[in-house]
C-alpha atoms as a PDB file:
ATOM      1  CA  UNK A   1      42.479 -14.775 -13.533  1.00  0.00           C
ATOM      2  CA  UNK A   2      44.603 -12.282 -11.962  1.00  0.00           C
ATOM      3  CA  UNK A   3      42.598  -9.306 -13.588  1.00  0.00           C
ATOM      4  CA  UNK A   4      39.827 -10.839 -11.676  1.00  0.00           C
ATOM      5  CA  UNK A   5      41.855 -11.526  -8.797  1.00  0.00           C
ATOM      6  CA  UNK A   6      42.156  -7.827  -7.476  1.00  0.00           C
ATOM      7  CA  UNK A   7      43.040  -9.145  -3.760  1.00  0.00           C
ATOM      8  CA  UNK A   8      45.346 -11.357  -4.975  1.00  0.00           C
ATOM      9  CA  UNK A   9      43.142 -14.254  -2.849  1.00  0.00           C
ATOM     10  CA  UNK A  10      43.646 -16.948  -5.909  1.00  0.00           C
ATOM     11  CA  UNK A  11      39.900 -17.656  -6.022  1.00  0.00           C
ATOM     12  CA  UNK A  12      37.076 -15.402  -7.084  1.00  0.00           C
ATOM     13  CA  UNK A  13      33.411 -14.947  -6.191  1.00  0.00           C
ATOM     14  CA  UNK A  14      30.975 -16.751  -8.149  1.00  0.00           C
ATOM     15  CA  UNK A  15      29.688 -12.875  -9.502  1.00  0.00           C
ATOM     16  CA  UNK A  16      33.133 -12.395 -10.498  1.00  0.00           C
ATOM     17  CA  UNK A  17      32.835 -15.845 -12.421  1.00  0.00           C
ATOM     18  CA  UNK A  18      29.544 -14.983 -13.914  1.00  0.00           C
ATOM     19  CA  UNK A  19      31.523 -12.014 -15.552  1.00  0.00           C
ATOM     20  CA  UNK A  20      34.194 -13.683 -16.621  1.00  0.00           C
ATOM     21  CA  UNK A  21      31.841 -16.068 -18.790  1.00  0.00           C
ATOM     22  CA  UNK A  22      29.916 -13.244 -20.083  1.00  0.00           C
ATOM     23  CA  UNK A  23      32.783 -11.958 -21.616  1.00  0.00           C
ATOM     24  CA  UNK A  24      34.496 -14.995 -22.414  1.00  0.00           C
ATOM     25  CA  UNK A  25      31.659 -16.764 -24.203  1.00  0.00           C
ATOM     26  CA  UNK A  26      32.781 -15.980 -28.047  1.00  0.00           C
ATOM     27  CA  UNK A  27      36.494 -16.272 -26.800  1.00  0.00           C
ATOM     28  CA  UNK A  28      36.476 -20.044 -25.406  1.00  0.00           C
ATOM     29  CA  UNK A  29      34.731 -23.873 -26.008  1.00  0.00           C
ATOM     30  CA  UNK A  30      31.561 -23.489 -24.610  1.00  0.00           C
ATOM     31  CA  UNK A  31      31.828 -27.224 -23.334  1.00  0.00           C
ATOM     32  CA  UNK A  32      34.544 -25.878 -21.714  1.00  0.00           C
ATOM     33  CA  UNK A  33      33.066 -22.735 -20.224  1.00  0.00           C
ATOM     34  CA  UNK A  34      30.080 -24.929 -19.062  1.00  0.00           C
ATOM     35  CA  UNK A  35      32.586 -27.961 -17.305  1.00  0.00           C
ATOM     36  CA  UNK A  36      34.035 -25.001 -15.441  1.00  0.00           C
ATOM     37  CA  UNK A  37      30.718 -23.668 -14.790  1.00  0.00           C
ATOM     38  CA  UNK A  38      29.491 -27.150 -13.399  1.00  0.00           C
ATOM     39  CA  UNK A  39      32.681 -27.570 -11.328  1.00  0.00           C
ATOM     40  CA  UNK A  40      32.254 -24.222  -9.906  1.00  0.00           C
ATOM     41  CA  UNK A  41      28.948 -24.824  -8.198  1.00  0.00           C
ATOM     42  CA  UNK A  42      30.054 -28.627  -7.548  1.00  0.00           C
ATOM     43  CA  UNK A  43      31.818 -27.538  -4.631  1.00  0.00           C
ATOM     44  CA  UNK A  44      31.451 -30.448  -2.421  1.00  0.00           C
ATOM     45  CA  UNK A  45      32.776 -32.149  -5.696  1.00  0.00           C
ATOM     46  CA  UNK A  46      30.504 -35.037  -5.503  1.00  0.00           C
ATOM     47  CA  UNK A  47      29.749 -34.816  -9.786  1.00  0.00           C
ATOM     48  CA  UNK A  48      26.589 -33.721  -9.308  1.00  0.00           C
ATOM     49  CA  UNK A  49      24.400 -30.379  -8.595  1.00  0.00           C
ATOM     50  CA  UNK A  50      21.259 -30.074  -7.236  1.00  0.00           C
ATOM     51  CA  UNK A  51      18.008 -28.034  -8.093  1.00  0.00           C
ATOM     52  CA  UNK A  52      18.661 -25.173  -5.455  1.00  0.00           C
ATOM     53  CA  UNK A  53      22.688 -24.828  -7.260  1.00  0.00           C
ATOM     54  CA  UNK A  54      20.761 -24.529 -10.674  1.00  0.00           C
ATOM     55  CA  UNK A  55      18.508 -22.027  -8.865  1.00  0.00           C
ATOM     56  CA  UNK A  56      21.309 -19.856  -8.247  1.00  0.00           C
ATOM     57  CA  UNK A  57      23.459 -20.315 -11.200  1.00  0.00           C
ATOM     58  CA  UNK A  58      20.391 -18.878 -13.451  1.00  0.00           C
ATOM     59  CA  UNK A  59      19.478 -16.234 -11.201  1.00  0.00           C
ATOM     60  CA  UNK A  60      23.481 -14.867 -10.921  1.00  0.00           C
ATOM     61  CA  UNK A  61      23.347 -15.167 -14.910  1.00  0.00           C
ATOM     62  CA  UNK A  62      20.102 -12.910 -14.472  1.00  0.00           C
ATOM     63  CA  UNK A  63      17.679 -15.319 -16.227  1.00  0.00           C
ATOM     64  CA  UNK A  64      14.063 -15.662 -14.495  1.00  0.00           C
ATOM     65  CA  UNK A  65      13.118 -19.254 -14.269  1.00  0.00           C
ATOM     66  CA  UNK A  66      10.668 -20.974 -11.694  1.00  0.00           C
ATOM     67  CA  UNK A  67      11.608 -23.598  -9.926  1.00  0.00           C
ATOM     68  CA  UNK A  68       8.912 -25.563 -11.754  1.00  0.00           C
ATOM     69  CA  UNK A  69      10.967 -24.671 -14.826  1.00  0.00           C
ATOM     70  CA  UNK A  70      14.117 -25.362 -13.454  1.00  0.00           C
ATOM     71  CA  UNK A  71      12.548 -29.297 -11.931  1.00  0.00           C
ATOM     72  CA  UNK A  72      11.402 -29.613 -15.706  1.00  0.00           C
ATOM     73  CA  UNK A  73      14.692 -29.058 -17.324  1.00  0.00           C
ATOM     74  CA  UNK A  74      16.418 -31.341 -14.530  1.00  0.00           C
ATOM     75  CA  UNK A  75      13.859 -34.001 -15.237  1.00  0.00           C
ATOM     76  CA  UNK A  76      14.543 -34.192 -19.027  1.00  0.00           C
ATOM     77  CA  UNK A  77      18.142 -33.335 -19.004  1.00  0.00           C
ATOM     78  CA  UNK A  78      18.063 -36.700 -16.875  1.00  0.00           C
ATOM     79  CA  UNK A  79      15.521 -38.410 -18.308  1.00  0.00           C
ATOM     80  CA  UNK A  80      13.108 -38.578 -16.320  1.00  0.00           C
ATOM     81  CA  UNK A  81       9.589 -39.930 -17.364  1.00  0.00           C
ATOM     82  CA  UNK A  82       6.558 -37.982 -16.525  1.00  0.00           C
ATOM     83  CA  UNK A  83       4.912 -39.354 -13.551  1.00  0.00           C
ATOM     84  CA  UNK A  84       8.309 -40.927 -12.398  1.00  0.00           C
ATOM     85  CA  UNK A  85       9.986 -39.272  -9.322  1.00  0.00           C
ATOM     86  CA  UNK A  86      11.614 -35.974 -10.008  1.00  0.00           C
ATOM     87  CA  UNK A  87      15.781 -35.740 -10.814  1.00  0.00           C
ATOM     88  CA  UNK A  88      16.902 -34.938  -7.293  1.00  0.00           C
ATOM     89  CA  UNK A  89      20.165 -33.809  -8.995  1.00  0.00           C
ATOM     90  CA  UNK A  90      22.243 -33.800 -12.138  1.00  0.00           C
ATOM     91  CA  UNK A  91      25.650 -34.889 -13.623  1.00  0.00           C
ATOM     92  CA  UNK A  92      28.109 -32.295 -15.743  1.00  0.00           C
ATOM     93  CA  UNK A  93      26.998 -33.984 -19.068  1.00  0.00           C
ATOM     94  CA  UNK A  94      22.778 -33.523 -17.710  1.00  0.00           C
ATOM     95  CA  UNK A  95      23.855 -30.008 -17.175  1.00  0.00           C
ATOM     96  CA  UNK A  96      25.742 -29.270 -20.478  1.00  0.00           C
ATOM     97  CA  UNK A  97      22.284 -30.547 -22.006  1.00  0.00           C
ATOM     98  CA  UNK A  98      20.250 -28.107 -19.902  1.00  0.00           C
ATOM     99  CA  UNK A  99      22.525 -25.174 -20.593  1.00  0.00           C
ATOM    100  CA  UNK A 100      23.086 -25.766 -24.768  1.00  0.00           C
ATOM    101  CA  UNK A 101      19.718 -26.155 -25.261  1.00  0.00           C
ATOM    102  CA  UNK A 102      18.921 -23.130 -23.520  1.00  0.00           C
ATOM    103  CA  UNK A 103      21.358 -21.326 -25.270  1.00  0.00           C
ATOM    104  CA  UNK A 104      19.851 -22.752 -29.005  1.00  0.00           C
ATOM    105  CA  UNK A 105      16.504 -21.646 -27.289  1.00  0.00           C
ATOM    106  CA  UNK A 106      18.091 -17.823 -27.612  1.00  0.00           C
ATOM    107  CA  UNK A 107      19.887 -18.280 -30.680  1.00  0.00           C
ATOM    108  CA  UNK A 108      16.919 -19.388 -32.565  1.00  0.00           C
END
């Protein structure tokens, strides 16, 4: 971290994080990347994120996806019947299913 780390402030912006797993992704576990991921925008560290944190994790990673979108990947990730109330927020392992099946989306 200390190549990230150019103030030497032990912590790094959530940009500088976004970088890091960019270049990182072929290098490490993605379960692992995406647990650190998760825990990074968990910051009140309740074990949960809401819609709004997914918002911003997938517009720092420069991906373009509605809120709509964003609600409908929540829902299913926690399984959420349609009709039923919408997934106010979701767990590491809800997000880990959100984020691998975007990412066999792209592979595909």
């Amino acid at each position: 971290m200390s190549d990230y780390d150019k103030e030497n402030t032990g912590s790094i912006s959530k940009q500088q994080f976004v970088e890091i797993f960019r270049a990182k992704w072929g290098e490490t576990d993605p379960p692992e990347l995406l647990s650190t991921a998760f825990k990074l925008y968990d910051m009140e560290g309740t074990g949960s994120i809401t819609l709004e944190d997914l918002a911003e994790i997938t517009e720092l990673i420069g991906e373009n996806a509605s809120e709509e979108a964003l609600q409908e990947m929540m829902n299913e990730a926690a399984g959420v019947k349609q009709g039923a109330e919408d997934a106010y927020e979701i767990n590491e392992e809800q997000f880990m299913k959100i984020l691998i099946k975007q990412t066999e989306k792209v592979s595909l």
